[in-house]
C-alpha atoms as a PDB file:
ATOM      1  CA  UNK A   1     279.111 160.455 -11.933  1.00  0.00           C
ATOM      2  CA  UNK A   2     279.158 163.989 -11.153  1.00  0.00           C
ATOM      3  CA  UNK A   3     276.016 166.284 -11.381  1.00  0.00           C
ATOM      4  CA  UNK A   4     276.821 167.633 -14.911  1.00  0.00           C
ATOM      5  CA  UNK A   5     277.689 164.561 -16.363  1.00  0.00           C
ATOM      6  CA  UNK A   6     273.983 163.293 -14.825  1.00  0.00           C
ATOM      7  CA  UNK A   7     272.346 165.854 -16.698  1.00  0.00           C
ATOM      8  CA  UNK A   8     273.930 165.376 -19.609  1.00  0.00           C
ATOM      9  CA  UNK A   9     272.767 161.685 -19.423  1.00  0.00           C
ATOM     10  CA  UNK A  10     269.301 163.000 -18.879  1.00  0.00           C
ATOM     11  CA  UNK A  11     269.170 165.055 -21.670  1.00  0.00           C
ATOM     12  CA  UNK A  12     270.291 162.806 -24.014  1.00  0.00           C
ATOM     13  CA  UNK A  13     267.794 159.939 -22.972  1.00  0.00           C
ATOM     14  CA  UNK A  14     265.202 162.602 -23.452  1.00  0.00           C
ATOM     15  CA  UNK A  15     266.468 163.564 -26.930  1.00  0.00           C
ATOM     16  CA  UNK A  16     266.755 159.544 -28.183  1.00  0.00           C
ATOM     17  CA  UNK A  17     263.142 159.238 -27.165  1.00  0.00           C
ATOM     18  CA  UNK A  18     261.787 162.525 -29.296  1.00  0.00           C
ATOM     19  CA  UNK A  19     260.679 162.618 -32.477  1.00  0.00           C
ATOM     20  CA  UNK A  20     259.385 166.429 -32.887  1.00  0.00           C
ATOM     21  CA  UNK A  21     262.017 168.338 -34.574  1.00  0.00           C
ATOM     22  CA  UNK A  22     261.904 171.604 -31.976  1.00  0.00           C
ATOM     23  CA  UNK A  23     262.221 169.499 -29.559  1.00  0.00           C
ATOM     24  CA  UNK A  24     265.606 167.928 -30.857  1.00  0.00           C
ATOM     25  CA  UNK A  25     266.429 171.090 -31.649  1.00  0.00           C
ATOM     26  CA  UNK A  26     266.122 172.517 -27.867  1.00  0.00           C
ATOM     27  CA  UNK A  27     267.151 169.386 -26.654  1.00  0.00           C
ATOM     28  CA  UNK A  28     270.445 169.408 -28.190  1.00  0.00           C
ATOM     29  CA  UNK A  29     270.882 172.813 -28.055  1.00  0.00           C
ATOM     30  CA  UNK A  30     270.716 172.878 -24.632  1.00  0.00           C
ATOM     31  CA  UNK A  31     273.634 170.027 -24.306  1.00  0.00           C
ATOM     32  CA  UNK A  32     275.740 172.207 -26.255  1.00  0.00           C
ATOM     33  CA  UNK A  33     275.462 174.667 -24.206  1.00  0.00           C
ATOM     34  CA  UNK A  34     277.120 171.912 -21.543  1.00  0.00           C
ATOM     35  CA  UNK A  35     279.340 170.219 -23.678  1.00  0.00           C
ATOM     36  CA  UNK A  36     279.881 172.042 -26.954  1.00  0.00           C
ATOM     37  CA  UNK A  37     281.332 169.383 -28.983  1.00  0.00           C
ATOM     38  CA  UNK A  38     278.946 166.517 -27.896  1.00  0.00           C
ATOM     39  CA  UNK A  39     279.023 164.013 -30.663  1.00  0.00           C
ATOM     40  CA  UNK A  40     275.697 162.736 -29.999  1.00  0.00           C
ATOM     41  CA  UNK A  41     274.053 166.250 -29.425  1.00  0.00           C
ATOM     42  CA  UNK A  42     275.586 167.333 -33.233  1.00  0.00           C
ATOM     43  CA  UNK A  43     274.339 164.188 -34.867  1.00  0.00           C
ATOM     44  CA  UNK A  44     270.554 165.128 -34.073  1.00  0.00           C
ATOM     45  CA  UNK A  45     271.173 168.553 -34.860  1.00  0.00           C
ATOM     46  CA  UNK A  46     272.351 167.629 -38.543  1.00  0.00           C
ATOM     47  CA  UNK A  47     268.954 165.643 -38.816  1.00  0.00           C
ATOM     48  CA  UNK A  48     266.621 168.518 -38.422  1.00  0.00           C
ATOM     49  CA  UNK A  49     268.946 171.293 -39.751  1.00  0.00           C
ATOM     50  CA  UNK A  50     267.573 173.725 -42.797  1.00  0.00           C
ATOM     51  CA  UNK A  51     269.903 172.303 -45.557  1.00  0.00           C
ATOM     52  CA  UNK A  52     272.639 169.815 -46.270  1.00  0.00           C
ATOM     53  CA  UNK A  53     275.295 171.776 -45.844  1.00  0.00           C
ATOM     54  CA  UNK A  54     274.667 172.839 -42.727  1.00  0.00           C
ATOM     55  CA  UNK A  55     274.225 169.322 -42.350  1.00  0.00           C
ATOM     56  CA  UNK A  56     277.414 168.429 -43.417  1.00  0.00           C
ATOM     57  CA  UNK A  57     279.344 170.998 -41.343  1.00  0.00           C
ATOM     58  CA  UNK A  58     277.517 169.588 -37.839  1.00  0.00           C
ATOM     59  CA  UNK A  59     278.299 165.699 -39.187  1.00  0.00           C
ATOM     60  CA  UNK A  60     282.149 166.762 -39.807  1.00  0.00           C
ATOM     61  CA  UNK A  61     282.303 168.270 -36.408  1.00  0.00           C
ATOM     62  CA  UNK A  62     280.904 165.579 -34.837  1.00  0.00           C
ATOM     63  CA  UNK A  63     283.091 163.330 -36.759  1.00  0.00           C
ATOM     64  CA  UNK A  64     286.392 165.197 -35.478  1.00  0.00           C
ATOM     65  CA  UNK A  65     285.404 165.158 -31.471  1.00  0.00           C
ATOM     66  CA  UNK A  66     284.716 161.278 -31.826  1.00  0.00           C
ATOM     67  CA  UNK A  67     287.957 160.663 -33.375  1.00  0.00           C
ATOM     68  CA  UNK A  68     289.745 162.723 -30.638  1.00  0.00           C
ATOM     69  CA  UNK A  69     287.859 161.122 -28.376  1.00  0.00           C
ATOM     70  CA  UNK A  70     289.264 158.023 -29.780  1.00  0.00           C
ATOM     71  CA  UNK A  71     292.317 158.814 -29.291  1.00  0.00           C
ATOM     72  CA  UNK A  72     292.458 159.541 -25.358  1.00  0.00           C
ATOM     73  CA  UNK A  73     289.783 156.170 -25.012  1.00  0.00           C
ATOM     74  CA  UNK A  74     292.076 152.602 -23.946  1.00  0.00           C
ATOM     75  CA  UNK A  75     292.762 150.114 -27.018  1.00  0.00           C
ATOM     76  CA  UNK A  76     290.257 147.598 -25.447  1.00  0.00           C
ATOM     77  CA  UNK A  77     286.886 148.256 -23.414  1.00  0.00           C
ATOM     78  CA  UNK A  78     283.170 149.494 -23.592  1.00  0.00           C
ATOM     79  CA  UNK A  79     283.970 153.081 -24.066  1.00  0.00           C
ATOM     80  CA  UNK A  80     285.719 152.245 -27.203  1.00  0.00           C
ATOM     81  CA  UNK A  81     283.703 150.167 -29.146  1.00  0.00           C
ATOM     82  CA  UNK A  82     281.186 152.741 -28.276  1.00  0.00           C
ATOM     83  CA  UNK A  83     282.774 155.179 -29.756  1.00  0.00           C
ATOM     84  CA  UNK A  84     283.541 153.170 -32.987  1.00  0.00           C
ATOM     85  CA  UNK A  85     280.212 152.152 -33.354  1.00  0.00           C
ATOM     86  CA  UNK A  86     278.994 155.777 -33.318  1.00  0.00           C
ATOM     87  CA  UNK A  87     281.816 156.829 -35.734  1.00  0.00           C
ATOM     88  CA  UNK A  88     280.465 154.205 -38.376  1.00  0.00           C
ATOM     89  CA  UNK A  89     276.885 155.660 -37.781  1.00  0.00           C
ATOM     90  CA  UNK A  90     278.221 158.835 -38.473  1.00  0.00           C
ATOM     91  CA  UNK A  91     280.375 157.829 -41.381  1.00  0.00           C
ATOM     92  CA  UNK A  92     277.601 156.935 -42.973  1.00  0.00           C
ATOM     93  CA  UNK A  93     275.314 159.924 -42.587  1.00  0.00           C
ATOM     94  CA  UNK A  94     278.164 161.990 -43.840  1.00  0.00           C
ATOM     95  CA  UNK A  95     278.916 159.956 -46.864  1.00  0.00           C
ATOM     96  CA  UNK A  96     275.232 159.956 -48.266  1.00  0.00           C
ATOM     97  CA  UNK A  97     275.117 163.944 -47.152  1.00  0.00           C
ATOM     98  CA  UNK A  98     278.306 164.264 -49.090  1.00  0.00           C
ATOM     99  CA  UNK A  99     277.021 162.135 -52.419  1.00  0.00           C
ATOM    100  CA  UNK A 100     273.681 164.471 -52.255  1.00  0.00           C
ATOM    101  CA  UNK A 101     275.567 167.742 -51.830  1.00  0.00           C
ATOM    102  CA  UNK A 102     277.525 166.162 -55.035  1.00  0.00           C
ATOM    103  CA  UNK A 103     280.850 165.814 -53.230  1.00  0.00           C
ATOM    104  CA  UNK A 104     282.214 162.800 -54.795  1.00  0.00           C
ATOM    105  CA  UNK A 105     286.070 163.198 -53.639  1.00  0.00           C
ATOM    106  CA  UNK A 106     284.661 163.451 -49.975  1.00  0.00           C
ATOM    107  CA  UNK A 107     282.834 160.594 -50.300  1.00  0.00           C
ATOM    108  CA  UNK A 108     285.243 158.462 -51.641  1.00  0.00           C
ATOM    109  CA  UNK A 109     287.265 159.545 -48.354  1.00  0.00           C
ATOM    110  CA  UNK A 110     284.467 158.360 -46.108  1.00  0.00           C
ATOM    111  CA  UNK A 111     285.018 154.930 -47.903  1.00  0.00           C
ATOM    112  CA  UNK A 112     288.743 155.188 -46.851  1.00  0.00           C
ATOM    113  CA  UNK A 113     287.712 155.927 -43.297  1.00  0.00           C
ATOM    114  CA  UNK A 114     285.655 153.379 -43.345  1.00  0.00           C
ATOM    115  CA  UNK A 115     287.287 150.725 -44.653  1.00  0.00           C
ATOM    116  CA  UNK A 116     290.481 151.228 -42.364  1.00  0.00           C
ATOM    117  CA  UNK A 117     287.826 150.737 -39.325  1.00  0.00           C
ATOM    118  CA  UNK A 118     288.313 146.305 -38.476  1.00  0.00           C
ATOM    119  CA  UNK A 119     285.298 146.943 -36.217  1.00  0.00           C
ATOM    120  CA  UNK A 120     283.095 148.474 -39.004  1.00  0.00           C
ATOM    121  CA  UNK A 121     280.880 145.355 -40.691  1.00  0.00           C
ATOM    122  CA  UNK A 122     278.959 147.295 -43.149  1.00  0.00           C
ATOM    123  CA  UNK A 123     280.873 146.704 -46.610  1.00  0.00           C
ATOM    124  CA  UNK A 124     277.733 147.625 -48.559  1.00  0.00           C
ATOM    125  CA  UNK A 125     277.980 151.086 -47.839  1.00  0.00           C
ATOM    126  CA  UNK A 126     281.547 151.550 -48.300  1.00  0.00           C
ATOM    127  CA  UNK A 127     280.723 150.418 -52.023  1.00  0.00           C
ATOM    128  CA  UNK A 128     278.427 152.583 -52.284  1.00  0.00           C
ATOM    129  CA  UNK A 129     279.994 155.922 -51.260  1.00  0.00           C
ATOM    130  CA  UNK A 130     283.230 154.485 -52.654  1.00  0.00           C
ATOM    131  CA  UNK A 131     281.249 153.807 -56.255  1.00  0.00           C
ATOM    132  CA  UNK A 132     278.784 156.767 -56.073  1.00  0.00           C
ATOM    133  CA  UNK A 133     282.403 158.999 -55.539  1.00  0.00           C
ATOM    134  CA  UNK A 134     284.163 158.115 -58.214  1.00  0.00           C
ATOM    135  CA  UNK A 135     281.342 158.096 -60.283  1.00  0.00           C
ATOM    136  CA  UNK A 136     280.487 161.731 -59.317  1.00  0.00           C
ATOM    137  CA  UNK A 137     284.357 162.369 -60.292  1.00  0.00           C
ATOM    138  CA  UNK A 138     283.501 160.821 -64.075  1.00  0.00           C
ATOM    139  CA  UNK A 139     286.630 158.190 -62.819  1.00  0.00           C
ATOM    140  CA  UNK A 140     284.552 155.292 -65.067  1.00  0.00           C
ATOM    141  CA  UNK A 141     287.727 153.815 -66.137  1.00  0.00           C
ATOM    142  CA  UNK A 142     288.556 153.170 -62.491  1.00  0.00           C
ATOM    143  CA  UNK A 143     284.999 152.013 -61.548  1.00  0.00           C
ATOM    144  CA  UNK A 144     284.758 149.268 -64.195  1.00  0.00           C
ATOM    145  CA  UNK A 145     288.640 148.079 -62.825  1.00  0.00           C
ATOM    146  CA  UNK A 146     286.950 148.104 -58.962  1.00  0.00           C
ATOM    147  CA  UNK A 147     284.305 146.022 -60.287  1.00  0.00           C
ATOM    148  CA  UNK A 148     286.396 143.416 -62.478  1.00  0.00           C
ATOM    149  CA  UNK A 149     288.811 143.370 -58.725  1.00  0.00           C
ATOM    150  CA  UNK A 150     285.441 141.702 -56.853  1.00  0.00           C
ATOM    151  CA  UNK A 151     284.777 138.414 -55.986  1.00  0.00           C
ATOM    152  CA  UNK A 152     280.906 138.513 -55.946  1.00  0.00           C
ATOM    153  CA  UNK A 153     279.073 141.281 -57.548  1.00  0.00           C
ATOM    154  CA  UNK A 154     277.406 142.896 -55.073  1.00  0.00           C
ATOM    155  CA  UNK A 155     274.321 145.878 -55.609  1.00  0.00           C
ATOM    156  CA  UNK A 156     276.589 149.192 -55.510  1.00  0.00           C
ATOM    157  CA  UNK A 157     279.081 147.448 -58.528  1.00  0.00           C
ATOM    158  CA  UNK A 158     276.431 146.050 -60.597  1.00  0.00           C
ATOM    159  CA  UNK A 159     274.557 149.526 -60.909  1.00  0.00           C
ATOM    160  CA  UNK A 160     277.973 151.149 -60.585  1.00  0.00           C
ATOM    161  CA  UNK A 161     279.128 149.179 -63.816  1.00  0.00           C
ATOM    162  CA  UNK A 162     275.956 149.819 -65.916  1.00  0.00           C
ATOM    163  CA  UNK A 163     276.441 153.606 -65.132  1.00  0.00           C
ATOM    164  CA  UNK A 164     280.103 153.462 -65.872  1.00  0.00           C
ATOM    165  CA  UNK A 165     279.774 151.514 -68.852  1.00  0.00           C
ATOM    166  CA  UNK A 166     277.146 153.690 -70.860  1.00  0.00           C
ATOM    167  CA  UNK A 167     278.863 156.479 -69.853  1.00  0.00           C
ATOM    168  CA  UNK A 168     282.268 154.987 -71.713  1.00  0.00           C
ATOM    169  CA  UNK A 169     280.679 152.678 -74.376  1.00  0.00           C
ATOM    170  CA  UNK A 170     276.809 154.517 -74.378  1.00  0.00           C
ATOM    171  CA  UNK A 171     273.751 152.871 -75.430  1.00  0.00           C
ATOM    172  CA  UNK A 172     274.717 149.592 -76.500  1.00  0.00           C
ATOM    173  CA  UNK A 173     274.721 146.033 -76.116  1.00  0.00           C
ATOM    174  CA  UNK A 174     277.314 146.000 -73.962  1.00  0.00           C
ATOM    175  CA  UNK A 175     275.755 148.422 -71.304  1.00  0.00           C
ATOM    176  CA  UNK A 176     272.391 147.070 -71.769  1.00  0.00           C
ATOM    177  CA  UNK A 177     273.557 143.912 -70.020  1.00  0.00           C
ATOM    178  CA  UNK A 178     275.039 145.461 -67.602  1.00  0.00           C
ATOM    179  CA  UNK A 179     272.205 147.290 -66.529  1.00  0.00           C
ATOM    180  CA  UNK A 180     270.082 144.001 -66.826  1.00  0.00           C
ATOM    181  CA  UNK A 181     272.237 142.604 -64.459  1.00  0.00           C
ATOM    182  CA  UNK A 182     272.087 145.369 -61.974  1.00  0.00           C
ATOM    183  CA  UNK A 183     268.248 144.588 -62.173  1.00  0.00           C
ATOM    184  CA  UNK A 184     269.202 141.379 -61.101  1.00  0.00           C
ATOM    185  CA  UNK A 185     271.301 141.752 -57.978  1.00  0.00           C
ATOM    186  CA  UNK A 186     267.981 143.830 -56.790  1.00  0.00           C
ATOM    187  CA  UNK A 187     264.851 144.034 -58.837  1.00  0.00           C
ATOM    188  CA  UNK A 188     262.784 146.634 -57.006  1.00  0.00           C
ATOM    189  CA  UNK A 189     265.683 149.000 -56.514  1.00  0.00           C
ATOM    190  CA  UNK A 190     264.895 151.056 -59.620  1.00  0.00           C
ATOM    191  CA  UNK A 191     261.634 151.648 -58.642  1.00  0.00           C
ATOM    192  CA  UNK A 192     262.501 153.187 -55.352  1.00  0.00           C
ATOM    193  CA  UNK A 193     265.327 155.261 -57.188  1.00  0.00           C
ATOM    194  CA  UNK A 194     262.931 156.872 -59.826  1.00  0.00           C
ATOM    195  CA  UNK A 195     260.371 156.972 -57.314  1.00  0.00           C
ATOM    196  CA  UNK A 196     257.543 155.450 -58.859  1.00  0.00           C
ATOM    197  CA  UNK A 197     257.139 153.076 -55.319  1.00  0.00           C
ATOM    198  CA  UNK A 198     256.858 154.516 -52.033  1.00  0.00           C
ATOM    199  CA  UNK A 199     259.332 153.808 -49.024  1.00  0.00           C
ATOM    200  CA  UNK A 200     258.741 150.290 -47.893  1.00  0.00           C
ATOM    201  CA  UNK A 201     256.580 149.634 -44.301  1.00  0.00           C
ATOM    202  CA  UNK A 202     259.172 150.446 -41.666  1.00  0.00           C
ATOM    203  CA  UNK A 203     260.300 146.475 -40.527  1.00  0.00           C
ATOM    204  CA  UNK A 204     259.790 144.923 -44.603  1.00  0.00           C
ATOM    205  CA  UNK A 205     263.050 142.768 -43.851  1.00  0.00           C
ATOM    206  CA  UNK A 206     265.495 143.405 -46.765  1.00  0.00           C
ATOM    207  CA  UNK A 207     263.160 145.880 -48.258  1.00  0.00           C
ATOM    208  CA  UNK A 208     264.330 148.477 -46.323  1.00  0.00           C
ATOM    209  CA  UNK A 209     268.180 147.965 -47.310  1.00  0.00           C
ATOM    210  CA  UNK A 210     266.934 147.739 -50.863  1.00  0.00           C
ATOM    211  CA  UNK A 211     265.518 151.558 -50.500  1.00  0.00           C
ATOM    212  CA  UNK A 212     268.559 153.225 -48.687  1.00  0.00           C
ATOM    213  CA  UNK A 213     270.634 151.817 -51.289  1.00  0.00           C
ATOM    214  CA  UNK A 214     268.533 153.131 -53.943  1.00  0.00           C
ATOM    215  CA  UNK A 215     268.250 156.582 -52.179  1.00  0.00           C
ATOM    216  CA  UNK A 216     272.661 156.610 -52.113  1.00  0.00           C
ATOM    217  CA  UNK A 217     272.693 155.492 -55.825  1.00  0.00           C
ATOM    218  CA  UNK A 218     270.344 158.013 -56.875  1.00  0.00           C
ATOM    219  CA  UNK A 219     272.513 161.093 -57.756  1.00  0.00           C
ATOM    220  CA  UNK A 220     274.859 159.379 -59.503  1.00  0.00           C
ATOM    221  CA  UNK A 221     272.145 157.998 -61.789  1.00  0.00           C
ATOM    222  CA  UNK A 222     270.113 161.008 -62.205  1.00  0.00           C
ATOM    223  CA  UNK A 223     273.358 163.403 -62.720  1.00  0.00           C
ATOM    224  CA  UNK A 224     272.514 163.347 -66.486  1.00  0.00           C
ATOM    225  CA  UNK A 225     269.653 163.553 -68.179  1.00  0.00           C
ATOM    226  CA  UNK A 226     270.710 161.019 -70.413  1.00  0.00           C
ATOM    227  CA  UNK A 227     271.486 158.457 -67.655  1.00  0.00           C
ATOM    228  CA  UNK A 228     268.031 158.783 -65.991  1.00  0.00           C
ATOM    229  CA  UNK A 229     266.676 157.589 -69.819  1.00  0.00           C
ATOM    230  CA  UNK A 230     268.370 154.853 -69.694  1.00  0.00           C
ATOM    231  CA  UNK A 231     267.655 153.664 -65.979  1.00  0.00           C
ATOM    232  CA  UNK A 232     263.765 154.712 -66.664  1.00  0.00           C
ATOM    233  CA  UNK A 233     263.390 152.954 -70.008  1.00  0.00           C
ATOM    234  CA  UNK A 234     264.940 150.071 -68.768  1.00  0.00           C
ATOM    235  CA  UNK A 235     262.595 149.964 -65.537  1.00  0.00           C
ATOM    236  CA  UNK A 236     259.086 150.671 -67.365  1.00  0.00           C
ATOM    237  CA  UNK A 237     260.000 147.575 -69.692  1.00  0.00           C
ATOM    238  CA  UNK A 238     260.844 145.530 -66.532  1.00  0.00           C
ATOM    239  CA  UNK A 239     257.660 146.919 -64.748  1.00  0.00           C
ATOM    240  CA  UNK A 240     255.651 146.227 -67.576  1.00  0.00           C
ATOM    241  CA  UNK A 241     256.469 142.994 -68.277  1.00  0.00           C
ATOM    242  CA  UNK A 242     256.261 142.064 -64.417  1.00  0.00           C
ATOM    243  CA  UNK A 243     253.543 144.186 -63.728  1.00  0.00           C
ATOM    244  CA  UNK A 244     255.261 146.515 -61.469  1.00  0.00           C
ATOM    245  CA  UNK A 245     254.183 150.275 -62.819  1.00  0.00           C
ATOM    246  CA  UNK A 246     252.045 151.590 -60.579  1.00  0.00           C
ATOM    247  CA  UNK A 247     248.534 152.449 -62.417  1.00  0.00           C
ATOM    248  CA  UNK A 248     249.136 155.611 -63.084  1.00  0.00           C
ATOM    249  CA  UNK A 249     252.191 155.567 -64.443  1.00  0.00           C
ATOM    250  CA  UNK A 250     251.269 152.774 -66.606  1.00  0.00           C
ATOM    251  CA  UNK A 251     248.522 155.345 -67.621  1.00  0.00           C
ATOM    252  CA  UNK A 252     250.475 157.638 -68.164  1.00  0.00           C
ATOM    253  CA  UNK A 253     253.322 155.652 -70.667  1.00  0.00           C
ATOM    254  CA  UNK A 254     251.126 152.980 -71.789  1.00  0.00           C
ATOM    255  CA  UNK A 255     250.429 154.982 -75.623  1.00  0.00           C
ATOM    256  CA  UNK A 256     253.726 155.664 -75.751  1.00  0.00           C
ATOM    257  CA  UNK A 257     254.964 152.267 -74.864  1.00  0.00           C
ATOM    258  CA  UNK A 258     252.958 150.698 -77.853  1.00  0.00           C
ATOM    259  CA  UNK A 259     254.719 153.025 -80.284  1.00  0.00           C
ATOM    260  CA  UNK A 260     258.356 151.577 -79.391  1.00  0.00           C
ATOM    261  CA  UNK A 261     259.439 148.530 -81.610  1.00  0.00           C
ATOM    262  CA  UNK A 262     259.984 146.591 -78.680  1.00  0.00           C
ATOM    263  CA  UNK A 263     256.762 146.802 -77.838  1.00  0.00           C
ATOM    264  CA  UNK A 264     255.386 143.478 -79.146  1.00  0.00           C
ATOM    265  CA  UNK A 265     258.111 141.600 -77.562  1.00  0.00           C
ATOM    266  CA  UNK A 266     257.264 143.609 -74.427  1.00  0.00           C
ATOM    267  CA  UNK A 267     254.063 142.179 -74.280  1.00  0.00           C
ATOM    268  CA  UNK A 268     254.498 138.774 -75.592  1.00  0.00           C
ATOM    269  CA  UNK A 269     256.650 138.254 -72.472  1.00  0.00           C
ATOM    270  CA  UNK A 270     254.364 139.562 -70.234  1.00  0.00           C
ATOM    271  CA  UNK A 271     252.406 136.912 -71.933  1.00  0.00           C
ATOM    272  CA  UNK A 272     255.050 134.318 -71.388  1.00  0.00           C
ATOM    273  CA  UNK A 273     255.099 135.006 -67.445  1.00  0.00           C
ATOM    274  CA  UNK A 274     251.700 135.346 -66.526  1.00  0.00           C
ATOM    275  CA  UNK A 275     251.602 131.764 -68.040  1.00  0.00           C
ATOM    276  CA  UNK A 276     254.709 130.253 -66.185  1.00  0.00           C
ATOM    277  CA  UNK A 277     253.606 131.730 -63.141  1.00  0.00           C
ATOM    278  CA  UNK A 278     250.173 132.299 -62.565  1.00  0.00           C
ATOM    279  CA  UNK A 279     248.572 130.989 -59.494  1.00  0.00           C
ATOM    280  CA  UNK A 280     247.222 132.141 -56.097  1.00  0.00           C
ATOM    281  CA  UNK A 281     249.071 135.337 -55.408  1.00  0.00           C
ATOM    282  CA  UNK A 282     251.675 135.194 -52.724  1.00  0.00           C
ATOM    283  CA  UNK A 283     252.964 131.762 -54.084  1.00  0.00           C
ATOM    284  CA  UNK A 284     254.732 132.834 -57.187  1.00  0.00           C
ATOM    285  CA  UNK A 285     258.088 132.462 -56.972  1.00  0.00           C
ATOM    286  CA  UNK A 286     259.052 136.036 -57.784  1.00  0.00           C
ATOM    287  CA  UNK A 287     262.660 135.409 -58.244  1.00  0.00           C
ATOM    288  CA  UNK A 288     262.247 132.762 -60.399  1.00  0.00           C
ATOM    289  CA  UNK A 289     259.542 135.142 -62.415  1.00  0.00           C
ATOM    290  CA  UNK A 290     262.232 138.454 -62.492  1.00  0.00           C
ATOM    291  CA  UNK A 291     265.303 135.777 -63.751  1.00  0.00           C
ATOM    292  CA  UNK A 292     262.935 134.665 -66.556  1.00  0.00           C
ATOM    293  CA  UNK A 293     261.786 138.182 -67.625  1.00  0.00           C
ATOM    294  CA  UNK A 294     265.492 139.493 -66.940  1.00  0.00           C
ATOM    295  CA  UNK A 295     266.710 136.776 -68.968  1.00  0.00           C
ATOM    296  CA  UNK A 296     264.205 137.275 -72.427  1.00  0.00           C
ATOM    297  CA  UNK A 297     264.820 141.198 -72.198  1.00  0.00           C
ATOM    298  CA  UNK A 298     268.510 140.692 -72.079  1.00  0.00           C
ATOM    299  CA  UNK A 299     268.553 138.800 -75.209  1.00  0.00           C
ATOM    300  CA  UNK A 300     266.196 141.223 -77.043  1.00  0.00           C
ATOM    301  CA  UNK A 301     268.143 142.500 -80.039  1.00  0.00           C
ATOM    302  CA  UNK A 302     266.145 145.422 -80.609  1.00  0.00           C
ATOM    303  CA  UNK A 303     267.865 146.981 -77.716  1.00  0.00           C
ATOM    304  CA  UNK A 304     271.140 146.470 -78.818  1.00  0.00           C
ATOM    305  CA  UNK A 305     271.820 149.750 -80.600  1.00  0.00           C
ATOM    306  CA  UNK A 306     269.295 151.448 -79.721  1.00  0.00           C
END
């Protein structure tokens, strides 16, 4: 290892073990000045740049030198799955930068990329750019044909067919169950999405998965006013009934709450729960609790054309 390569090294161990944003800032800056396309260097610069599409711009140029460097790196060894694994890690920073600058079509190429990687193991977040893009293109028709194509549903086609759906059929039956069901396949989501929790404790296994998702799904659900409605009426009758709402919000839409027509079956099953699962907190079985409340507000007819 010659003496610049050494001080390259140096520099980057100093910038993975920074926080402060001027100091990734000098840090990288500094290897740039050494190696002006360093991959590594560009990926800490997009986290502390001034706006997303400056963002964007240092992600895509960090994206081209690792794929060059791709190219000149052996089929087999260290150096390449290296690589790879920092091209997925990219990928992904790109794709959610490109879904929150509302990019859809670029997205839906990072799904591409993605998916033609055999070393990349993350198939949750190619559904979810490859959903949230098409969805940001208004290509509903070809969402709900993805969807009916899988196995399993997973989150990103469960929310990606309720969005789809009342956006082809509107507030109906139909696209009432299909947001129920995205409720199912992860039952805090929506709370994260509209905000009304706060970021899990860094280390809540699963919770943490739950929240990124949530944070990738949320332009395409808040891209009409309309579509936020539905997500947020559906969640405060969910919260209610499980007791979810934070205080103040439950403050805050508790009089209006009691004026809907729903509102007596609302609280009948909140009823209904607290008696099938009260006991010592911690041991309810909260699945068990969210398929029975999931289950009664699916079958409430007073949704149906609402």
């Amino acid at each position: 290892m010659d003496e610049t390569e050494e001080k390259l090294d140096s520099l980057l161990d100093e910038l993975y073990q920074t926080e402060d944003p001027e100091r990734i800032q000098a840090l990288a800056t500094r290897i740039l000045e050494i190696s002006p396309e360093d991959p590594e260097a560009l990926v800490f610069l997009s986290d502390v740049a001034e706006d997303n599409e400056e963002s964007i711009e240092l992600l895509e140029r960090s994206t081209r030198e690792i794929r060059r460097l791709l190219d000149l790196a052996d089929q087999e060894g260290e150096k390449r799955r290296y690589l790879v694994t920092l091209l997925v890690e990219v990928l992904q920073r790109l794709g959610c930068a490109y879904i929150f600058g509302g990019q859809g079509d670029r997205a839906l190429e990072v799904a591409e990329l993605l998916d033609s990687l055999p070393e990349s193991t993350e198939p949750l977040w190619h559904a979810l750019f490859r959903y949230s893009g098409l969805l940001l293109t208004g290509q509903y028709q070809a969402v709900l044909e993805q969807v009916m194509a899988e196995e399993e549903p997973t989150i990103a086609s469960a929310h990606a067919r309720a969005m789809a759906t009342f956006e082809l059929a509107g507030k109906n039956e139909e696209s009432w169950k299909a947001l129920w069901n995205a409720f199912r396949a992860a039952p805090n989501l929506p709370f994260y999405l509209l905000d009304y929790w706060e970021p899990p404790e860094e280390g809540e296994t699963g919770e943490e998965d739950v929240f990124a998702a949530a944070m990738v799904l949320q332009p395409a659900w808040t891209a009409t006013e309309d579509r936020v409605m539905f997500l947020s009426t559906a969640t405060v009758f969910f919260g209610f009934v499980t007791e979810r709402l934070p205080e103040s919000l439950l403050k805050e839409v508790h009089d209006e709450l009691r004026q809907t027509p729903v509102f007596p079956v609302l609280e009948m099953t909140r009823n209904q729960l607290k008696e099938a699962f009260e006991g010592d907190e911690g041991k309810v079985d909260l699945q068990a609790q969210d398929n029975m409340a999931l289950d009664i507000l699916s079958r409430m007819e007073e949704l149906g054309g609402e």
